[in-house]
PDB file of N, CA and C in Angstrom:
ATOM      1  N   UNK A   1      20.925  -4.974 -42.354  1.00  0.00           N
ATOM      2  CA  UNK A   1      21.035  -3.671 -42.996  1.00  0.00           C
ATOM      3  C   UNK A   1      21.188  -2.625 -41.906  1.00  0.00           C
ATOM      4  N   UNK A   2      22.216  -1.680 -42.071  1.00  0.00           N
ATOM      5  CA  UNK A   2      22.058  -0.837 -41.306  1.00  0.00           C
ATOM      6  C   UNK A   2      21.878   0.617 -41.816  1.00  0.00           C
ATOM      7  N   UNK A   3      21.510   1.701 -40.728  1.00  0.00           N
ATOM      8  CA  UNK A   3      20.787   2.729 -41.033  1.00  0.00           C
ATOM      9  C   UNK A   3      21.587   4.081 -40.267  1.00  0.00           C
ATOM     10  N   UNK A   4      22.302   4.687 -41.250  1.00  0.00           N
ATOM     11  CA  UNK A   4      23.041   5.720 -40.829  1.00  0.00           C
ATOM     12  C   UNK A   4      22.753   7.619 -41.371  1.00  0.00           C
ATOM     13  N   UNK A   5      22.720   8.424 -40.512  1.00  0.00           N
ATOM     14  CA  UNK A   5      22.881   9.581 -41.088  1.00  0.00           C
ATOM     15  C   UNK A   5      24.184   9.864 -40.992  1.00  0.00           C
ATOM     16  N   UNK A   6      24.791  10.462 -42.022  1.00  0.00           N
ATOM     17  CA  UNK A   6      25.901  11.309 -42.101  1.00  0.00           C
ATOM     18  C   UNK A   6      25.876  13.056 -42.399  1.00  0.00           C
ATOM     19  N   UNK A   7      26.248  13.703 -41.542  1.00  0.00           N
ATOM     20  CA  UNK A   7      26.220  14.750 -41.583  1.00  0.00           C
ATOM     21  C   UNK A   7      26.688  16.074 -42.519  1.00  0.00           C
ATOM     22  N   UNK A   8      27.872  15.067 -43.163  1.00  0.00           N
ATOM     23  CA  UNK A   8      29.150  15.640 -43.505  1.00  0.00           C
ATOM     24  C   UNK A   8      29.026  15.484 -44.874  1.00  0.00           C
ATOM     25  N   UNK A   9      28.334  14.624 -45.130  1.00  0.00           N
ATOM     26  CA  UNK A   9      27.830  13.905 -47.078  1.00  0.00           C
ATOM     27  C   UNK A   9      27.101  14.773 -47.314  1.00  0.00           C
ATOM     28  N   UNK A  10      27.418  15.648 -48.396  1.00  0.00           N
ATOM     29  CA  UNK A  10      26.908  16.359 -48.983  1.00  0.00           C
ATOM     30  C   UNK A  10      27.008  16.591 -50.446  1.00  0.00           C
ATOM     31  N   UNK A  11      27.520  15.268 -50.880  1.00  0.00           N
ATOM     32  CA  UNK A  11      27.868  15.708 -52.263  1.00  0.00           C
ATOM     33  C   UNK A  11      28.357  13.890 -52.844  1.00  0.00           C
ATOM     34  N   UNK A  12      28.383  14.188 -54.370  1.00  0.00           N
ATOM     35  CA  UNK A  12      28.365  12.744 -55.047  1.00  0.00           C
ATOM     36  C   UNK A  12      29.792  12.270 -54.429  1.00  0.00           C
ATOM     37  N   UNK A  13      30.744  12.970 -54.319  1.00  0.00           N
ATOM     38  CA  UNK A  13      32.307  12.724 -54.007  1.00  0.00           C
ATOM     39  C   UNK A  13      31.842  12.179 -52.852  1.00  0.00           C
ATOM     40  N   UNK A  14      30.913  12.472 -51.885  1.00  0.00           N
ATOM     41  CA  UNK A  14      30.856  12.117 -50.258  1.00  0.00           C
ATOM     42  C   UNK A  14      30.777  10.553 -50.693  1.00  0.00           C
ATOM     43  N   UNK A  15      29.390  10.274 -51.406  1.00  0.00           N
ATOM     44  CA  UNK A  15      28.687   9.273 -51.636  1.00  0.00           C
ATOM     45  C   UNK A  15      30.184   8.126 -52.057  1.00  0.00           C
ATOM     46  N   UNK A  16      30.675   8.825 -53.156  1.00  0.00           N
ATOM     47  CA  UNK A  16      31.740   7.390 -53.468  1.00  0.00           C
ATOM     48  C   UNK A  16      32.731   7.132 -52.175  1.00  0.00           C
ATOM     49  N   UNK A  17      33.146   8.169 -51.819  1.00  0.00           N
ATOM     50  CA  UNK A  17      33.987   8.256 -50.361  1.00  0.00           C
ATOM     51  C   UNK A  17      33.259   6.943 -49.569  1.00  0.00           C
ATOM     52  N   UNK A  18      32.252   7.188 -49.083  1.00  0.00           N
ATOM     53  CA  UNK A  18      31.557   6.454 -48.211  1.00  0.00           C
ATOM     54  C   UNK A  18      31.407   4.917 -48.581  1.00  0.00           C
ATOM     55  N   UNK A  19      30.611   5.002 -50.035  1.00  0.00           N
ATOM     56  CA  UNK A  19      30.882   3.674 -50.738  1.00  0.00           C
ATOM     57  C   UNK A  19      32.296   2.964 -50.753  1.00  0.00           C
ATOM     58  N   UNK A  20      33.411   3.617 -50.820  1.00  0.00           N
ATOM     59  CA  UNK A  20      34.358   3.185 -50.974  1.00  0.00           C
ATOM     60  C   UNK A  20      34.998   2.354 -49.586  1.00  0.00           C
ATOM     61  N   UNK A  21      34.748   3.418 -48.495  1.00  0.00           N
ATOM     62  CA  UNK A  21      34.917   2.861 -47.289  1.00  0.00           C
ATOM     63  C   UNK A  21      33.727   1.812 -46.573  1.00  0.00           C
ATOM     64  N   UNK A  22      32.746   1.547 -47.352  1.00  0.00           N
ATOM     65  CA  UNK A  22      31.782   0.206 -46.925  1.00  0.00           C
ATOM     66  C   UNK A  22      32.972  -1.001 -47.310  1.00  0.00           C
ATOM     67  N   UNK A  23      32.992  -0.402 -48.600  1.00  0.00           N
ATOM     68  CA  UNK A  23      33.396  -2.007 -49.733  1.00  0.00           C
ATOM     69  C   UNK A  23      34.594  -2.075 -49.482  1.00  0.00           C
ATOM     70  N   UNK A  24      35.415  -1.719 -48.497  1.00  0.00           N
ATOM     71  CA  UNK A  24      37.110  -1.613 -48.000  1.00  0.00           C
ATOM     72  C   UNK A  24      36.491  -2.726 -47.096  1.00  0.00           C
ATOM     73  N   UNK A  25      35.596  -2.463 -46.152  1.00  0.00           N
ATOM     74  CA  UNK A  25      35.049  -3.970 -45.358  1.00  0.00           C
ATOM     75  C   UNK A  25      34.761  -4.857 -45.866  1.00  0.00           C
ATOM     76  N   UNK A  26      33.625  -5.190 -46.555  1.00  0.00           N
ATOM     77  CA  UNK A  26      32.935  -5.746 -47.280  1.00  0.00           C
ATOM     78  C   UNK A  26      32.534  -5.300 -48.737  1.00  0.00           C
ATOM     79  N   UNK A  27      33.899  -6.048 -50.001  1.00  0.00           N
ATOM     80  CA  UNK A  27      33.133  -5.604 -51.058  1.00  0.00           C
ATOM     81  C   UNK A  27      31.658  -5.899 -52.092  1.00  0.00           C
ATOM     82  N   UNK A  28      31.384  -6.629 -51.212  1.00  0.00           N
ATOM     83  CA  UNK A  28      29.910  -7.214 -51.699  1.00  0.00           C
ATOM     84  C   UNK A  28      28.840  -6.379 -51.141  1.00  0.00           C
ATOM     85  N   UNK A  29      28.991  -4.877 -50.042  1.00  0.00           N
ATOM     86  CA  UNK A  29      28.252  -4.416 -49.626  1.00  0.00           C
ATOM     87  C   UNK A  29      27.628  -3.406 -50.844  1.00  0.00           C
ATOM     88  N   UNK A  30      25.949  -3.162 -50.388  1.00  0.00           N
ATOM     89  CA  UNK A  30      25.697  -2.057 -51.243  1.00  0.00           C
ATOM     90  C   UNK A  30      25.695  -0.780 -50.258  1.00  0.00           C
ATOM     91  N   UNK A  31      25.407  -0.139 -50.953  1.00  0.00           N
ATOM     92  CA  UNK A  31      25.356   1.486 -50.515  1.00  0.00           C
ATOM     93  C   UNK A  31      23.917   2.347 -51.218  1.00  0.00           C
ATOM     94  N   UNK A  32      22.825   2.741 -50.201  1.00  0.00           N
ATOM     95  CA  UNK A  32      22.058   3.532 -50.551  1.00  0.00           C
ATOM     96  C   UNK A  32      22.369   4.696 -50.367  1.00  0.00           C
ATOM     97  N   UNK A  33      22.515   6.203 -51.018  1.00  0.00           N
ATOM     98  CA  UNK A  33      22.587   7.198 -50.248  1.00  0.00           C
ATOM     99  C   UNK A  33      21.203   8.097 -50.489  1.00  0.00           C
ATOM    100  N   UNK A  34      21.074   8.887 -49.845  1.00  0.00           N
ATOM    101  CA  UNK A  34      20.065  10.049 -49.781  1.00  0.00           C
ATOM    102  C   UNK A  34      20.701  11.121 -49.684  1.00  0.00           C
ATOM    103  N   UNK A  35      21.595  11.891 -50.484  1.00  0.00           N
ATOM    104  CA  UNK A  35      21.787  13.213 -50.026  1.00  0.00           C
ATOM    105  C   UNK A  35      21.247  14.413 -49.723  1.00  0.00           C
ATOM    106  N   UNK A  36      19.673  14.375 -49.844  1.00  0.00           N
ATOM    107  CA  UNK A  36      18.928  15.450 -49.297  1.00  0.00           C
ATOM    108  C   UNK A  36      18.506  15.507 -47.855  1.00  0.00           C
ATOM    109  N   UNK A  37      18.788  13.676 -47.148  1.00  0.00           N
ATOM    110  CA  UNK A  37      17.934  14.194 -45.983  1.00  0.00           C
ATOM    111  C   UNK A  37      19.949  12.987 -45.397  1.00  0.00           C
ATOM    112  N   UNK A  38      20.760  13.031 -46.167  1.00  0.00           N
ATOM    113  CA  UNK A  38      21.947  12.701 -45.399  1.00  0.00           C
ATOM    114  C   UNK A  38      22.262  11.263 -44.767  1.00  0.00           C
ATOM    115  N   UNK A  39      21.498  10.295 -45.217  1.00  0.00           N
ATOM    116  CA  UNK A  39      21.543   9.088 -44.635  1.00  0.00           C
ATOM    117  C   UNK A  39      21.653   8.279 -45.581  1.00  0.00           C
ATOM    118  N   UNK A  40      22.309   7.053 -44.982  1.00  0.00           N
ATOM    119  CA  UNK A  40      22.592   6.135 -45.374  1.00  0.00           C
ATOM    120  C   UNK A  40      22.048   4.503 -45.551  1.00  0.00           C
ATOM    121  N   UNK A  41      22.018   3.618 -46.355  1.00  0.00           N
ATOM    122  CA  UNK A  41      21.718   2.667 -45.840  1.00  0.00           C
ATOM    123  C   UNK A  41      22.307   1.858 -46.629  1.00  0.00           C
ATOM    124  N   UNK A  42      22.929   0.806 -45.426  1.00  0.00           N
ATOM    125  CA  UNK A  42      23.827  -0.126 -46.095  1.00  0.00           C
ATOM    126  C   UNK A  42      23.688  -2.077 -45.954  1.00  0.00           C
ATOM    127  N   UNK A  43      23.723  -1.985 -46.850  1.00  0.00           N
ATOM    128  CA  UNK A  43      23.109  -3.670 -47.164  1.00  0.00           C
ATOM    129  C   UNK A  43      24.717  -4.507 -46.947  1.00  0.00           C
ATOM    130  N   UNK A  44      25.370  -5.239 -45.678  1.00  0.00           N
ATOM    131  CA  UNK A  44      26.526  -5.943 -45.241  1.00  0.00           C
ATOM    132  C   UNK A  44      26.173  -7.160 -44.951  1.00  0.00           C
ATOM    133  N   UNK A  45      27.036  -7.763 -44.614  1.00  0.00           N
ATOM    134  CA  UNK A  45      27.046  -9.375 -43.764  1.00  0.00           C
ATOM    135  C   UNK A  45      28.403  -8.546 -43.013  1.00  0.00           C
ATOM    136  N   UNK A  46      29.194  -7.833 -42.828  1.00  0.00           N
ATOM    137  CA  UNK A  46      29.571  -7.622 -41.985  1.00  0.00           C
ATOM    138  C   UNK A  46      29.599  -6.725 -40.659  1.00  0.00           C
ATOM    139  N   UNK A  47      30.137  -6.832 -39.356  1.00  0.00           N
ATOM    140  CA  UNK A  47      29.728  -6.250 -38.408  1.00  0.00           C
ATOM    141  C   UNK A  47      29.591  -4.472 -38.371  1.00  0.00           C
ATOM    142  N   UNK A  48      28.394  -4.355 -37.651  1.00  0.00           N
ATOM    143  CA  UNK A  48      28.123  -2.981 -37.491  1.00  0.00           C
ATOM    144  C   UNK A  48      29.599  -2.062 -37.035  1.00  0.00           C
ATOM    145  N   UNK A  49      30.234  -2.744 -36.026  1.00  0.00           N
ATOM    146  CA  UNK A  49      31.508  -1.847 -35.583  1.00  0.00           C
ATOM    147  C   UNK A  49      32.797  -2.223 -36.640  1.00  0.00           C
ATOM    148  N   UNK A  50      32.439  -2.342 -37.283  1.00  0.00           N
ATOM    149  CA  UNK A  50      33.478  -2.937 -38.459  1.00  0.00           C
ATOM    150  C   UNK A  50      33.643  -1.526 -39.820  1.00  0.00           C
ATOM    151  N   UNK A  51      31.811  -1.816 -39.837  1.00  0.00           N
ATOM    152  CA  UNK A  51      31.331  -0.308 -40.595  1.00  0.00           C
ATOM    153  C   UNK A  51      31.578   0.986 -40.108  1.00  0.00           C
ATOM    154  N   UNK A  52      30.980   1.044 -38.955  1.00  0.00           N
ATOM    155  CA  UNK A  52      31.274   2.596 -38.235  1.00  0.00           C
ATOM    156  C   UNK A  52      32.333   2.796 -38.143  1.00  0.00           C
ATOM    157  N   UNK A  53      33.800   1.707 -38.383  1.00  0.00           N
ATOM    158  CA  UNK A  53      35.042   2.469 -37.870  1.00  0.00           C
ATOM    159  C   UNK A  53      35.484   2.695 -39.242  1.00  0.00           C
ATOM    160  N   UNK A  54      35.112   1.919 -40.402  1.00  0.00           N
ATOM    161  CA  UNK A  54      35.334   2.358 -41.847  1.00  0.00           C
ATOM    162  C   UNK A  54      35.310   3.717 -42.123  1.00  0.00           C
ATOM    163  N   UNK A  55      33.688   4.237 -41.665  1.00  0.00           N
ATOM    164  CA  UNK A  55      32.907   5.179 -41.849  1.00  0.00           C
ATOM    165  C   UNK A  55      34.108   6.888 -41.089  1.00  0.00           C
ATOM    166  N   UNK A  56      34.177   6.053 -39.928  1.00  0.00           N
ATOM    167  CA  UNK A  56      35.315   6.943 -38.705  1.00  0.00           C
ATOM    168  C   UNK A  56      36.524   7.509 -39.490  1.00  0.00           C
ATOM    169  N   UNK A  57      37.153   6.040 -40.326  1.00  0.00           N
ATOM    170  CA  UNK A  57      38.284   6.911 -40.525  1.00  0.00           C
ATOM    171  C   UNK A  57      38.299   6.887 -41.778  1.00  0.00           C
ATOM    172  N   UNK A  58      37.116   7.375 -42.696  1.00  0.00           N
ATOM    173  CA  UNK A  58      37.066   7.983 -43.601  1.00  0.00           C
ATOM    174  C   UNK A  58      36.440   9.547 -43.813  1.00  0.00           C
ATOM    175  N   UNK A  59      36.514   9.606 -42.359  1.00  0.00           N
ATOM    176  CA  UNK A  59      36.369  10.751 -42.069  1.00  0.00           C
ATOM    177  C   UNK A  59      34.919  11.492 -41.701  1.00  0.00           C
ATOM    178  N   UNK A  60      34.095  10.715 -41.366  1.00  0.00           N
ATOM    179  CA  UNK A  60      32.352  11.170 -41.344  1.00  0.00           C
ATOM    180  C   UNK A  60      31.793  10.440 -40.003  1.00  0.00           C
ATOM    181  N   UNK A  61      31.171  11.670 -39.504  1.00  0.00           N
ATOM    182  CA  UNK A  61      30.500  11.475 -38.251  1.00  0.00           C
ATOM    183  C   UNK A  61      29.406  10.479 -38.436  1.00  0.00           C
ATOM    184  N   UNK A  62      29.093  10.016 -37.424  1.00  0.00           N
ATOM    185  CA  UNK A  62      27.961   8.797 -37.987  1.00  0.00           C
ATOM    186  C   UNK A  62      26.915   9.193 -36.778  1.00  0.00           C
ATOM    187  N   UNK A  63      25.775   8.965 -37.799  1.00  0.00           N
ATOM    188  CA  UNK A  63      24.454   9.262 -36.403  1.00  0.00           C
ATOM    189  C   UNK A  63      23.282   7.986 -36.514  1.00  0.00           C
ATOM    190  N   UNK A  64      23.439   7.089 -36.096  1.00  0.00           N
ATOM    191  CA  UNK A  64      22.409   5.525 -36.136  1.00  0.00           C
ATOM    192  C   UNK A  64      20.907   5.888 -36.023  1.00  0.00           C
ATOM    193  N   UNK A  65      20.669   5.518 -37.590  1.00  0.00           N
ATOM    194  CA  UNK A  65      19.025   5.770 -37.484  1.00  0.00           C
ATOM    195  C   UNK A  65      18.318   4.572 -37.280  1.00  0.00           C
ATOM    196  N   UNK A  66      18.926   3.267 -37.076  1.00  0.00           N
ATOM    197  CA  UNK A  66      17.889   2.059 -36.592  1.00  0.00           C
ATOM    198  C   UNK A  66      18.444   0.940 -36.700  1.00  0.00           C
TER     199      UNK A  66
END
């Protein structure tokens, strides 16, 4: 599982955006969001740099919370 803030998510549109670009990697991934405190957490079997570049060019800064 990995553990992301996004800066830029601020809204339900962010959330599917983001979801959308997990499950473009992996569509079996889930997607937690938090939009009050901006982070993410995502349940994959696939690689972390696989995600972050999803994340990249869907347009959202990524900040690794663990």
């Amino acid at each position: 599982m990995f553990h992301f803030r996004l800066p830029d998510m601020d809204c339900g549109g962010c959330v599917k955006k983001v979801t959308r670009a997990v499950q473009s990697v992996d569509p079996d991934a889930t997607v937690e969001a938090d939009l009050a405190t901006r982070n993410v957490k995502i349940k994959t079997t696939s690689a972390e740099a696989d995600i972050v570049e999803a994340l990249d060019e869907a347009g959202y800064e990524i900040e690794k919370l663990g």
